[in-house]
PDB file of N, CA and C in Angstrom:
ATOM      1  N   UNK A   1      -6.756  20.921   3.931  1.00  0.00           N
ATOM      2  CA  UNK A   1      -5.377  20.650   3.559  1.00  0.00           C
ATOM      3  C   UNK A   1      -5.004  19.261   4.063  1.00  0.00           C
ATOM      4  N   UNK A   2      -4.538  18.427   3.475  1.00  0.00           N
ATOM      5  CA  UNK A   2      -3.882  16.910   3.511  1.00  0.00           C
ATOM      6  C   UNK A   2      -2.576  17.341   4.334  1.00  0.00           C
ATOM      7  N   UNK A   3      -2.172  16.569   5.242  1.00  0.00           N
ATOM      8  CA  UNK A   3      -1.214  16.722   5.751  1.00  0.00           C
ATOM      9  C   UNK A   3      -0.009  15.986   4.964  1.00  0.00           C
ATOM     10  N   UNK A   4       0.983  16.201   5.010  1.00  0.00           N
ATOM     11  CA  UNK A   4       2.305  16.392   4.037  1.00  0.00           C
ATOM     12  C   UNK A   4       2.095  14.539   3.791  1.00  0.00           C
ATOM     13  N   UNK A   5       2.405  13.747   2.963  1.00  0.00           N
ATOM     14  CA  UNK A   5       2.508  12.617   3.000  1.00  0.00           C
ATOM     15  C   UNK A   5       4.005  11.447   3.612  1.00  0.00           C
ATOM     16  N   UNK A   6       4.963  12.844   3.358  1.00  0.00           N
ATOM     17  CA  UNK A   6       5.996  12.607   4.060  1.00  0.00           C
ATOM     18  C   UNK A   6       5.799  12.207   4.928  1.00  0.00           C
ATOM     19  N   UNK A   7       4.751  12.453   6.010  1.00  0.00           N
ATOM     20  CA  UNK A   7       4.823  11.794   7.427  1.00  0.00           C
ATOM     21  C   UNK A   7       3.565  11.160   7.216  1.00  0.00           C
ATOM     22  N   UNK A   8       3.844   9.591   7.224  1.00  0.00           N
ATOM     23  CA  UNK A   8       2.908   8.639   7.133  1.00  0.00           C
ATOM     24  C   UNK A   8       3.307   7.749   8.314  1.00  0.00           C
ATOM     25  N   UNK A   9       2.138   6.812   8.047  1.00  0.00           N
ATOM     26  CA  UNK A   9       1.733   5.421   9.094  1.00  0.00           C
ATOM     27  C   UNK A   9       2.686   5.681  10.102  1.00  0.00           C
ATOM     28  N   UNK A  10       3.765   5.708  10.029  1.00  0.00           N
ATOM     29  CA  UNK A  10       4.617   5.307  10.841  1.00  0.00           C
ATOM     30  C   UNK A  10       5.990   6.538  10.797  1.00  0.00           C
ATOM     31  N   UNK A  11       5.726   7.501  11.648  1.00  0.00           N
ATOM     32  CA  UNK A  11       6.803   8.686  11.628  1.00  0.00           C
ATOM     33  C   UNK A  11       7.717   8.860  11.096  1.00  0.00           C
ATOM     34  N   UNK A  12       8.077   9.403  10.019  1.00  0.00           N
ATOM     35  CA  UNK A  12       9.064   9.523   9.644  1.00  0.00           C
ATOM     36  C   UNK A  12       9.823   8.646   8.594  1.00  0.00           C
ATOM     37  N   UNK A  13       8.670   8.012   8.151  1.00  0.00           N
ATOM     38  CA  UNK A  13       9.355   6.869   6.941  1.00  0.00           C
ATOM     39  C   UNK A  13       8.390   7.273   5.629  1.00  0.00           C
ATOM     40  N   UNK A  14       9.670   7.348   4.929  1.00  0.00           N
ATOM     41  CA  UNK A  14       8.946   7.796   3.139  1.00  0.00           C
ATOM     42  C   UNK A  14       7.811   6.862   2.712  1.00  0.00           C
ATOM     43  N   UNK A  15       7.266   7.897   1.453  1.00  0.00           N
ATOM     44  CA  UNK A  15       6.061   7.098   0.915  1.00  0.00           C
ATOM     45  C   UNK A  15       6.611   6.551  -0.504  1.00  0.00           C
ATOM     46  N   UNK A  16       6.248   5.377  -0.380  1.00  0.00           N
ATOM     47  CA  UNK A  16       6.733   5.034  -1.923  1.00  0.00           C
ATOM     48  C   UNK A  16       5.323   5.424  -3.068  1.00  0.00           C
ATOM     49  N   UNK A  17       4.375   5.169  -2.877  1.00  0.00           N
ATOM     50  CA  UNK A  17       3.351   5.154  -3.819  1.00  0.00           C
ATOM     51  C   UNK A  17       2.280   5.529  -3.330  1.00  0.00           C
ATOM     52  N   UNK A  18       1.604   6.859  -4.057  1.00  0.00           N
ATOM     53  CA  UNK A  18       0.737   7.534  -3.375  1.00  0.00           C
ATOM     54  C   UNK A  18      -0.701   7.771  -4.417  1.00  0.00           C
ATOM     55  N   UNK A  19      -1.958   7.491  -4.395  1.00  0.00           N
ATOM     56  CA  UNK A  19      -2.971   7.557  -4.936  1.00  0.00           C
ATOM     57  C   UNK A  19      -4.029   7.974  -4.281  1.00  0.00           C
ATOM     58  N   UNK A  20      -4.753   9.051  -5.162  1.00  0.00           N
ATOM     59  CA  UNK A  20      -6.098   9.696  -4.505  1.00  0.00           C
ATOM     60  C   UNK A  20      -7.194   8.842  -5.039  1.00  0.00           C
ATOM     61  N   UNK A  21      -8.474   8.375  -4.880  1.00  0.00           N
ATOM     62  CA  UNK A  21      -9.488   7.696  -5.268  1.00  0.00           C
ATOM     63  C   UNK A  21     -10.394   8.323  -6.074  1.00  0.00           C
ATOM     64  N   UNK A  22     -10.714   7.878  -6.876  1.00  0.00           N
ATOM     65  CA  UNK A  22     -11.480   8.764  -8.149  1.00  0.00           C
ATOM     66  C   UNK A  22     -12.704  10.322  -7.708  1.00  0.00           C
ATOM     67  N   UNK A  23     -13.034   9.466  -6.336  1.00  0.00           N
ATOM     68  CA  UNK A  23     -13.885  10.554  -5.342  1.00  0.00           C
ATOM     69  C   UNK A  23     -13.300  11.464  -4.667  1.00  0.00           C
ATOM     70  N   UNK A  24     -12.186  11.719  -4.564  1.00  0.00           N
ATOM     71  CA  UNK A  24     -11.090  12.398  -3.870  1.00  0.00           C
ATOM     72  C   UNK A  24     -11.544  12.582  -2.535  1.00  0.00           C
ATOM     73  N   UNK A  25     -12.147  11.214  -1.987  1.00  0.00           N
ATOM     74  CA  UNK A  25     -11.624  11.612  -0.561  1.00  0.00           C
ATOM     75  C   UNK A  25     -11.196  10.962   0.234  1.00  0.00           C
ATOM     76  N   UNK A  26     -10.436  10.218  -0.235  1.00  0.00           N
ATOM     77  CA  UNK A  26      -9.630   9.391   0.251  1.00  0.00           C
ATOM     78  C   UNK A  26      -8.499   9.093  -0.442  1.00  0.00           C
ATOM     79  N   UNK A  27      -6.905   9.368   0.294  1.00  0.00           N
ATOM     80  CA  UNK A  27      -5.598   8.844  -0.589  1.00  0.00           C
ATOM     81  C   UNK A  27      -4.977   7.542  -0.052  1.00  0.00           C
ATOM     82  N   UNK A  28      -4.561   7.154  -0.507  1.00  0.00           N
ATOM     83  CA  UNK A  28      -3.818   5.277  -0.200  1.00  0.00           C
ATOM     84  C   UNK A  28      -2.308   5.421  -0.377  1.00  0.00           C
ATOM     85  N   UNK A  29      -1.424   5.149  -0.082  1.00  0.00           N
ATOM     86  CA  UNK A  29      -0.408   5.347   0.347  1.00  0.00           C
ATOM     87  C   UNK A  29       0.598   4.052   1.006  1.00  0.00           C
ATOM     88  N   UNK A  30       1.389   3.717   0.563  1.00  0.00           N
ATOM     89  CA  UNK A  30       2.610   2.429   1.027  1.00  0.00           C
ATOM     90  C   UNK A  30       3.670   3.445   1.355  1.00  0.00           C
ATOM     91  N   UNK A  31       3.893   3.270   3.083  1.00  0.00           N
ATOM     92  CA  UNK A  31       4.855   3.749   3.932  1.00  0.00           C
ATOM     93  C   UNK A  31       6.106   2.909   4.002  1.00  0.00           C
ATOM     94  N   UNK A  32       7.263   3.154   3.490  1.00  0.00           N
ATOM     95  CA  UNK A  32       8.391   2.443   3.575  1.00  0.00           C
ATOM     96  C   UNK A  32       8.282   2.111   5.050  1.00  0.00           C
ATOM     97  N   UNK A  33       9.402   0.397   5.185  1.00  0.00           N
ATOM     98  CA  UNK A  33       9.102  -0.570   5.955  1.00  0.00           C
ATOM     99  C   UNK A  33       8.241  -1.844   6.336  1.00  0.00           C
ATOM    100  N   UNK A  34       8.724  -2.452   7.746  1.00  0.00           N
ATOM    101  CA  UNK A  34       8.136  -3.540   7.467  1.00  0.00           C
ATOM    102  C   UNK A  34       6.959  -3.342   8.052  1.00  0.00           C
ATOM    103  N   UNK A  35       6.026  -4.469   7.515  1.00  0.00           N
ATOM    104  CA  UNK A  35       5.147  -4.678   7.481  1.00  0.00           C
ATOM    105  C   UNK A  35       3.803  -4.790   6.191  1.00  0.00           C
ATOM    106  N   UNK A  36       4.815  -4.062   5.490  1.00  0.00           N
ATOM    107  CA  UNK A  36       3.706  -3.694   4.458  1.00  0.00           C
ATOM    108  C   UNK A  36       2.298  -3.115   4.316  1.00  0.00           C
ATOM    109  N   UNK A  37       2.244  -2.191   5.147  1.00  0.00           N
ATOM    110  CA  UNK A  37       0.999  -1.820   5.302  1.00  0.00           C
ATOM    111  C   UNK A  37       0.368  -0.450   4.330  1.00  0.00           C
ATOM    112  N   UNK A  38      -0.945  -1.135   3.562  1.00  0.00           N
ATOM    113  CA  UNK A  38      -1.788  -0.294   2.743  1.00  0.00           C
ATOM    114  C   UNK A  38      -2.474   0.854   3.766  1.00  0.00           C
ATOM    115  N   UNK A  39      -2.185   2.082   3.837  1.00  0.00           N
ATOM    116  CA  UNK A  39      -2.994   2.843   4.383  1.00  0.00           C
ATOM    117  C   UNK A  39      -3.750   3.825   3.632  1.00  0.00           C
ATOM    118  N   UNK A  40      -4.975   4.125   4.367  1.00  0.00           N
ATOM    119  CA  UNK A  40      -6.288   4.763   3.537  1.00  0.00           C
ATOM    120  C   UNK A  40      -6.035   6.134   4.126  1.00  0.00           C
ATOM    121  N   UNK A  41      -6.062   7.035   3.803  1.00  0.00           N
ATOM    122  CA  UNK A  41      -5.761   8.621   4.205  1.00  0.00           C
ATOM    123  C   UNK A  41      -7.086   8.822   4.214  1.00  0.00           C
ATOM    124  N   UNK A  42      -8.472   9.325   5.038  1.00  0.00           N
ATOM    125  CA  UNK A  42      -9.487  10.253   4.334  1.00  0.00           C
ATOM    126  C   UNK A  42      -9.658  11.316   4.977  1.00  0.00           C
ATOM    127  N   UNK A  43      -9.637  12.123   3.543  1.00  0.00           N
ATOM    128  CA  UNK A  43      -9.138  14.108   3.200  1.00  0.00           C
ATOM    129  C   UNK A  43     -10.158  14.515   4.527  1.00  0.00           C
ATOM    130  N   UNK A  44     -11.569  14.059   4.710  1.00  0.00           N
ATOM    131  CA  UNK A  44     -12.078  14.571   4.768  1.00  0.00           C
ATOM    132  C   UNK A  44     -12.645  14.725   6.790  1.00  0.00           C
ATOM    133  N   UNK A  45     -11.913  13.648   6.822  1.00  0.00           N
ATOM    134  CA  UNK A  45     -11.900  13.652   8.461  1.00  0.00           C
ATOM    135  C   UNK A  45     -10.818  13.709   8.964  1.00  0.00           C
ATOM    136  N   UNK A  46      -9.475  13.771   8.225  1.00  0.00           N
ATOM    137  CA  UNK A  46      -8.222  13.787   8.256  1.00  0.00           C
ATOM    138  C   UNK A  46      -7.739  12.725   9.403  1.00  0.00           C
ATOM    139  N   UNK A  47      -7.982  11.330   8.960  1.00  0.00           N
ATOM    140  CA  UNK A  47      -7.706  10.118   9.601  1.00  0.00           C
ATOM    141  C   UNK A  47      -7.410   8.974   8.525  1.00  0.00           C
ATOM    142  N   UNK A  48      -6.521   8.393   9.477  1.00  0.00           N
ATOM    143  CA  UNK A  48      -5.971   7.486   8.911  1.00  0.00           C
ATOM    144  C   UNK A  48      -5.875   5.569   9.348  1.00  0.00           C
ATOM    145  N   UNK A  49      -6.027   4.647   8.353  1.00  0.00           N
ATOM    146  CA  UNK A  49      -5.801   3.399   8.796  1.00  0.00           C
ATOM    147  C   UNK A  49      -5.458   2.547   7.704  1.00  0.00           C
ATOM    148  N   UNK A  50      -5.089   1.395   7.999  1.00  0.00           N
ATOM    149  CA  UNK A  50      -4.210   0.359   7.621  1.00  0.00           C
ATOM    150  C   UNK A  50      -5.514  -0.446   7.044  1.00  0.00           C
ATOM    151  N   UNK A  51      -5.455  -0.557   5.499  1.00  0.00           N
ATOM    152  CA  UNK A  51      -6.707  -1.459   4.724  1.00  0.00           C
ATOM    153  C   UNK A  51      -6.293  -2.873   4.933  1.00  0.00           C
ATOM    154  N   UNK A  52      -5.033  -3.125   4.867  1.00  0.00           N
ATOM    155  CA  UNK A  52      -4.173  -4.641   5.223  1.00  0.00           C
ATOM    156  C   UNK A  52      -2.886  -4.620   5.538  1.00  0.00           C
ATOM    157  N   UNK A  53      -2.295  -5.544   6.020  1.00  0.00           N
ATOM    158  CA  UNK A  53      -1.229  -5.922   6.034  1.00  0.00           C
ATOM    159  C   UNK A  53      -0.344  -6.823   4.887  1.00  0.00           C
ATOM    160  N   UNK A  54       0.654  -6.608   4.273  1.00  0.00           N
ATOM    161  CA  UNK A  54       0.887  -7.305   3.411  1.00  0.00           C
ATOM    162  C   UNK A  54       1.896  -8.007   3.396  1.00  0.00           C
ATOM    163  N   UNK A  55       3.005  -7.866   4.151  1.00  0.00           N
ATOM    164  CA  UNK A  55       4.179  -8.883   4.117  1.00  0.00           C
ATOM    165  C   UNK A  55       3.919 -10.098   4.781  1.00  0.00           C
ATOM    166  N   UNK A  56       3.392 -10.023   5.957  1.00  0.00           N
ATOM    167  CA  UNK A  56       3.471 -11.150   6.843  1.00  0.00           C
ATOM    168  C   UNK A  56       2.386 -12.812   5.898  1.00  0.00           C
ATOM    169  N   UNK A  57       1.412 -11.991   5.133  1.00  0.00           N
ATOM    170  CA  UNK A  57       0.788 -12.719   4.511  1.00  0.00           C
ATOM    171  C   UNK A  57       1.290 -13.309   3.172  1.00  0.00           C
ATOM    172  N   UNK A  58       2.090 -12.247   2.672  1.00  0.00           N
ATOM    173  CA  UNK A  58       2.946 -12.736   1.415  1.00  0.00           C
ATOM    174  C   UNK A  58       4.143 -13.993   1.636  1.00  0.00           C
ATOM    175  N   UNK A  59       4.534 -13.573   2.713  1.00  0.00           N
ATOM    176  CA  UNK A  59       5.724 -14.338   3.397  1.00  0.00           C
ATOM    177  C   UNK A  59       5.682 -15.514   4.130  1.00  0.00           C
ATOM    178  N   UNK A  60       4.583 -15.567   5.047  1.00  0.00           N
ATOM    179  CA  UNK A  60       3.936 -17.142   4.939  1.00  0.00           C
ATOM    180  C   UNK A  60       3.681 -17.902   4.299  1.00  0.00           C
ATOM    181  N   UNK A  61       2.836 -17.388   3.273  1.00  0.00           N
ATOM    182  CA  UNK A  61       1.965 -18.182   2.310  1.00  0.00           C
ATOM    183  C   UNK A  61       2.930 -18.641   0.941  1.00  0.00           C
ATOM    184  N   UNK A  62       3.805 -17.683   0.556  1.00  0.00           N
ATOM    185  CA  UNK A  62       4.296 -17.743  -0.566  1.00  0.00           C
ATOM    186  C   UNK A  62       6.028 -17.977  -0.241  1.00  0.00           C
ATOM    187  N   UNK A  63       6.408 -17.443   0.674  1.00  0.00           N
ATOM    188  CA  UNK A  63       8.072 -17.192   0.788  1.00  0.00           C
ATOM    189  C   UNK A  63       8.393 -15.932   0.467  1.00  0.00           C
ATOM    190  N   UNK A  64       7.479 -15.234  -0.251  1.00  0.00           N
ATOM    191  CA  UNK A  64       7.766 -13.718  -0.547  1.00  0.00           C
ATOM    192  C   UNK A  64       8.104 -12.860   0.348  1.00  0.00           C
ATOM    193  N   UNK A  65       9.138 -11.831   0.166  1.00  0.00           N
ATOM    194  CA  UNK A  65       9.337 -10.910   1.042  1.00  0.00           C
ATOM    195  C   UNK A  65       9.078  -9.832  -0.245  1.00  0.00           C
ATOM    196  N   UNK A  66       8.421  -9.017   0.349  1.00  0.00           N
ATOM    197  CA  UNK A  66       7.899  -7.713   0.041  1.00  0.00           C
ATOM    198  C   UNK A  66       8.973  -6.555   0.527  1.00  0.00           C
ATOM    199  N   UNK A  67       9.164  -5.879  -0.602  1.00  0.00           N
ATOM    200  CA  UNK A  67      10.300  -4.861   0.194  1.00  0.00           C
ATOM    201  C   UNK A  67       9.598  -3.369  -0.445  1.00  0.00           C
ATOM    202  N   UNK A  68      10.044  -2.904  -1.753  1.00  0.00           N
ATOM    203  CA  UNK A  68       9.712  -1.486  -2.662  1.00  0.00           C
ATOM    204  C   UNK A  68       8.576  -1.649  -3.239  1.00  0.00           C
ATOM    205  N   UNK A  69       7.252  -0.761  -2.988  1.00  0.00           N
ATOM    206  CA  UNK A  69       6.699  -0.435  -4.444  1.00  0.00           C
ATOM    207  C   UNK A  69       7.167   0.633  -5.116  1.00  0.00           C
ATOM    208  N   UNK A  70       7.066   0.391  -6.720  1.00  0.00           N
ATOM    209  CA  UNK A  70       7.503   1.205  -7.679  1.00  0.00           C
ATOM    210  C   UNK A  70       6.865   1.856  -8.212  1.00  0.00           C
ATOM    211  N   UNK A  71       5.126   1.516  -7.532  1.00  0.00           N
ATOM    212  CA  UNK A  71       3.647   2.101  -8.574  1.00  0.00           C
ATOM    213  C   UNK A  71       2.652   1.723  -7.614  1.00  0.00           C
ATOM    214  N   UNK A  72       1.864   2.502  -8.149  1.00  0.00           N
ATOM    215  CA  UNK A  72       0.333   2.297  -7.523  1.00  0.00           C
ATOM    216  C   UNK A  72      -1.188   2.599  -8.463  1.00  0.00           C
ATOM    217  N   UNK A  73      -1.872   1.871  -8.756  1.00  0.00           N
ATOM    218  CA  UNK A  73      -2.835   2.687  -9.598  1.00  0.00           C
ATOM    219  C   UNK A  73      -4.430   2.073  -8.938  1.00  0.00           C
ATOM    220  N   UNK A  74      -5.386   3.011  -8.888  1.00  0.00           N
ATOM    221  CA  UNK A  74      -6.478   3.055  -8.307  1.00  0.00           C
ATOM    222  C   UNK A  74      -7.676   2.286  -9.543  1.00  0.00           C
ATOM    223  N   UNK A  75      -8.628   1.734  -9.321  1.00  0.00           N
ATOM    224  CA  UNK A  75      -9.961   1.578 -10.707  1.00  0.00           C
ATOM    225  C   UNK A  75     -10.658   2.474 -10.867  1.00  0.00           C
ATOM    226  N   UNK A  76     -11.475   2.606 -11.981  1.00  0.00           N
ATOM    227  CA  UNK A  76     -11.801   3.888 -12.088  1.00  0.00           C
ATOM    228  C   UNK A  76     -13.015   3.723 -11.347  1.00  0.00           C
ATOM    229  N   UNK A  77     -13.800   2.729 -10.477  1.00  0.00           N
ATOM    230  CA  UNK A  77     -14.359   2.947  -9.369  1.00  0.00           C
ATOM    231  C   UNK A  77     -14.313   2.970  -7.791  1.00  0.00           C
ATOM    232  N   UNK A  78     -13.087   2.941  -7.946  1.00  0.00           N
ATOM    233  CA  UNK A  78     -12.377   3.083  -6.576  1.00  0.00           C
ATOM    234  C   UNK A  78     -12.440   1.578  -5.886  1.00  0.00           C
ATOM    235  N   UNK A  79     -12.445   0.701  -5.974  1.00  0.00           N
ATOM    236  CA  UNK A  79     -13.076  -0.513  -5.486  1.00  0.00           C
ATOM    237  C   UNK A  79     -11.984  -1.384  -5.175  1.00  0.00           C
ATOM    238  N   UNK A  80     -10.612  -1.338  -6.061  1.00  0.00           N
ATOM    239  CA  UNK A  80      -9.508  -1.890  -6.263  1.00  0.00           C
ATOM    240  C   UNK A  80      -8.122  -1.105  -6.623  1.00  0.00           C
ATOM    241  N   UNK A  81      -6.909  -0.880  -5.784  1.00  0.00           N
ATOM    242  CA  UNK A  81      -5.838  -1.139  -5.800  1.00  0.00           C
ATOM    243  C   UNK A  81      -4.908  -1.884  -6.722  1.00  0.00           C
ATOM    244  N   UNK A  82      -3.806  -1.265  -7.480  1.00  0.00           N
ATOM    245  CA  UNK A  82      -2.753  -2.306  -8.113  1.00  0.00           C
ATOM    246  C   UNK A  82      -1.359  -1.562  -7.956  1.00  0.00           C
ATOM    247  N   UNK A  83      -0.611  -2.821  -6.871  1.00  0.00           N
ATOM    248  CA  UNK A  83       1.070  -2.193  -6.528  1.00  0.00           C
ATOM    249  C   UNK A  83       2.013  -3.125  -7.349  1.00  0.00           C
ATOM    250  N   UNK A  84       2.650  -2.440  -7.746  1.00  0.00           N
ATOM    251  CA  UNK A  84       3.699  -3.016  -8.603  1.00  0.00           C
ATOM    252  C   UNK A  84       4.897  -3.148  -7.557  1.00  0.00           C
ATOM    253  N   UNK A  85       5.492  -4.020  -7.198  1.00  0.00           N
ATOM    254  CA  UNK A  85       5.956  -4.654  -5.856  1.00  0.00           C
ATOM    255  C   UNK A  85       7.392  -4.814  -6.406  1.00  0.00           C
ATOM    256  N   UNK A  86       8.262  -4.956  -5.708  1.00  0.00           N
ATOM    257  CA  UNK A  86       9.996  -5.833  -5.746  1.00  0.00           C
ATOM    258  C   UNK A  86       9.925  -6.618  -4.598  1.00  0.00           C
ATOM    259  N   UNK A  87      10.386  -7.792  -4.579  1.00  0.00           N
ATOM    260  CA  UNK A  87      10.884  -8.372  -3.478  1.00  0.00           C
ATOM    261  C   UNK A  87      11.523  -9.497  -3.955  1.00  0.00           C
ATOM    262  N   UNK A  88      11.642 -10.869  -3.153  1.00  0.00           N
ATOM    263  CA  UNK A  88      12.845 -11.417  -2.843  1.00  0.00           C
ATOM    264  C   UNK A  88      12.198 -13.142  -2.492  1.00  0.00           C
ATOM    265  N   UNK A  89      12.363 -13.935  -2.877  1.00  0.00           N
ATOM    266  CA  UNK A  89      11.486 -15.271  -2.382  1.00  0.00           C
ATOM    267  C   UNK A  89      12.688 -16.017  -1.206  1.00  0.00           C
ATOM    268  N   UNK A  90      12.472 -16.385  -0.240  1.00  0.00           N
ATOM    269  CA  UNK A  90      13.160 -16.549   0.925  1.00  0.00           C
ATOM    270  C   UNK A  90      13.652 -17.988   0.399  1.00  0.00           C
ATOM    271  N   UNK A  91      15.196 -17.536   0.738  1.00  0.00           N
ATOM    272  CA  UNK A  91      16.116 -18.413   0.996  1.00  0.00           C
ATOM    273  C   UNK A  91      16.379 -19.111  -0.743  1.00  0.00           C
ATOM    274  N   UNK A  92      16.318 -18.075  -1.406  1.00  0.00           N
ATOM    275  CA  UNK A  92      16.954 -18.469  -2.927  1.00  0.00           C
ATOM    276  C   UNK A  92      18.323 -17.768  -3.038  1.00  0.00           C
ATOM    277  N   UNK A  93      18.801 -16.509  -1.775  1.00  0.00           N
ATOM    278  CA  UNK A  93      19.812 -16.095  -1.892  1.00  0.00           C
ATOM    279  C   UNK A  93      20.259 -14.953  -3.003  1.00  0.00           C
ATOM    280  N   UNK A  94      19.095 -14.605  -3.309  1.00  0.00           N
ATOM    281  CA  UNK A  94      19.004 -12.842  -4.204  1.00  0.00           C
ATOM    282  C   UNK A  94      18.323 -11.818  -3.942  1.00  0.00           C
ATOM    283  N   UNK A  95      18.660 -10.810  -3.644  1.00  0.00           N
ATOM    284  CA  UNK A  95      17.881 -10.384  -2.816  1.00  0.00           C
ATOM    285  C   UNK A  95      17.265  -9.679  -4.313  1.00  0.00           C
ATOM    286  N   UNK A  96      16.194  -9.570  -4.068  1.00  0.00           N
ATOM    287  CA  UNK A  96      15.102  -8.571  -4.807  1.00  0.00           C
ATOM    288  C   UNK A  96      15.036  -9.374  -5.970  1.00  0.00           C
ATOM    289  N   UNK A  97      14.983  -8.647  -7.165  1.00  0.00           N
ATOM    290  CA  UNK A  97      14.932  -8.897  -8.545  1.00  0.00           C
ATOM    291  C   UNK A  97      13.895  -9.657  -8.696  1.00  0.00           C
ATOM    292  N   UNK A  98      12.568  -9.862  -8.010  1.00  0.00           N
ATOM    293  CA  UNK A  98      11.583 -10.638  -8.452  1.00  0.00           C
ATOM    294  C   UNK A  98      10.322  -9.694  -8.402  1.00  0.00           C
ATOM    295  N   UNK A  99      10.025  -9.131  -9.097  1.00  0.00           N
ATOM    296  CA  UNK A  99       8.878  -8.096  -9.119  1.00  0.00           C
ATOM    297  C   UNK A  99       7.460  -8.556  -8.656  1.00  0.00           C
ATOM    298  N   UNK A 100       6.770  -8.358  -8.941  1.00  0.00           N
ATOM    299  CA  UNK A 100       5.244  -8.875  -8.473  1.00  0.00           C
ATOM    300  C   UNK A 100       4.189  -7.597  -8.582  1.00  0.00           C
ATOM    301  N   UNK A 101       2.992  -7.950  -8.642  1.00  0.00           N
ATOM    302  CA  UNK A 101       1.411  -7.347  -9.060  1.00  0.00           C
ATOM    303  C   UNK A 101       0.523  -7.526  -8.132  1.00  0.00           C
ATOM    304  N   UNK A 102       0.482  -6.634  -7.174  1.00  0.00           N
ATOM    305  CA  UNK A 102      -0.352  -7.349  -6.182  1.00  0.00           C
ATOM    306  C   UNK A 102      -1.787  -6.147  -6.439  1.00  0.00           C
ATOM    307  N   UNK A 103      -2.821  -6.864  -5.929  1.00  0.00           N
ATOM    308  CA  UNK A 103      -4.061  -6.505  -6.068  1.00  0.00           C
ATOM    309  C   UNK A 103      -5.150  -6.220  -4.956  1.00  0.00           C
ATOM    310  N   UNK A 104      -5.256  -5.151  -4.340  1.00  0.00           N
ATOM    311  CA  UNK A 104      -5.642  -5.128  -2.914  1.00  0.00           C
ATOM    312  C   UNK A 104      -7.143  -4.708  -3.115  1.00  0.00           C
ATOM    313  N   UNK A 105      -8.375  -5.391  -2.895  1.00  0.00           N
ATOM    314  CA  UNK A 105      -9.643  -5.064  -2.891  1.00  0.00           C
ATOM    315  C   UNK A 105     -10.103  -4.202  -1.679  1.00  0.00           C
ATOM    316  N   UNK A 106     -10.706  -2.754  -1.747  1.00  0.00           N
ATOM    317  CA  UNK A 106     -11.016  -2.032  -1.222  1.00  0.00           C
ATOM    318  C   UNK A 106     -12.671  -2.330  -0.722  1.00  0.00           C
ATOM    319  N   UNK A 107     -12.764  -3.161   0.462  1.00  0.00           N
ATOM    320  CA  UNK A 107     -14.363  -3.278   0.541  1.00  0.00           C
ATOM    321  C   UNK A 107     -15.287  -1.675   0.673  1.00  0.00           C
ATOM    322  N   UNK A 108     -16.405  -2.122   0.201  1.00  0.00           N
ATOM    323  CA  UNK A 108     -16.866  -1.116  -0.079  1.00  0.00           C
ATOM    324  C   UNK A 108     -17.270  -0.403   1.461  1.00  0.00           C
ATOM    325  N   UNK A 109     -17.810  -0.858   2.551  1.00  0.00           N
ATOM    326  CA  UNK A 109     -17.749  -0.335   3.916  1.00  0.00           C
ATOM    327  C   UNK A 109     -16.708   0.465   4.120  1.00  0.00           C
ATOM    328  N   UNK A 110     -15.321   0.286   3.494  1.00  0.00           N
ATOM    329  CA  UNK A 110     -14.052   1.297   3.701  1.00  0.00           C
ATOM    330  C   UNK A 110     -14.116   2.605   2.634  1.00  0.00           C
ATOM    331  N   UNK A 111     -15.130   2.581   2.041  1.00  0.00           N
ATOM    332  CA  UNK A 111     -14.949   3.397   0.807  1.00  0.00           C
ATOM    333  C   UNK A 111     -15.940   4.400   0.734  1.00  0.00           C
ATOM    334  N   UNK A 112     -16.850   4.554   1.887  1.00  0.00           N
ATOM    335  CA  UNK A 112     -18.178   4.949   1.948  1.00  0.00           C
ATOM    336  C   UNK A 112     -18.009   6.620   1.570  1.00  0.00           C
ATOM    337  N   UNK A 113     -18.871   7.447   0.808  1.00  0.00           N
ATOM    338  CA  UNK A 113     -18.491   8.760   0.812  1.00  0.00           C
ATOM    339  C   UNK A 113     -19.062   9.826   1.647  1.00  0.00           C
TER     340      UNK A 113
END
């Protein structure tokens, strides 16, 4: 049994977007809040960790602030991640309304069955 997804990464903060991997044993999951962190659920040792971090890197590099995903979809070889993102480019003074596609590569050492 998977433990409830409700309680992810970080106690008590909702999941926005939740995906099992074509192998089912492993689910991926974006925990509302900051940081942005991709976490890997696997079913099968019932443990959990953080594949990346994503705001701090969006937000340096780009000005992006990362806030909601709205989606999540897996490849059909498990290898790659796609979040359909909202956020906000710093200091244009709107908050959100700028969507984004981000693409998170799953190395294969994290994916082992």
């Amino acid at each position: 049994v998977v433990e409830p997804l409700g309680v992810s990464w970080d106690k008590g903060r909702d999941c926005m977007a939740v995906v099992m991997d074509p192998s089912g044993r492993y689910v991926y999951y974006f925990p509302v809040g900051e940081g942005a962190p991709i976490v890997q659920y696997d079913v099968k040792t019932k443990t959990k960790k953080v594949i990346c971090w994503l705001q701090d890197y969006y937000l340096d590099k780009y000005g992006y602030w990362m806030d909601n995903c709205f989606g999540v979809n897996i490849s059909m070889d498990g290898s790659f991640l796609v979040f359909n993102m909202n956020g906000e480019f710093r200091g244009r003074g709107q908050p959100f309304g700028h969507p984004s596609l981000v693409v998170v590569d799953i190395p294969e050492n994290e994916r082992r069955e």
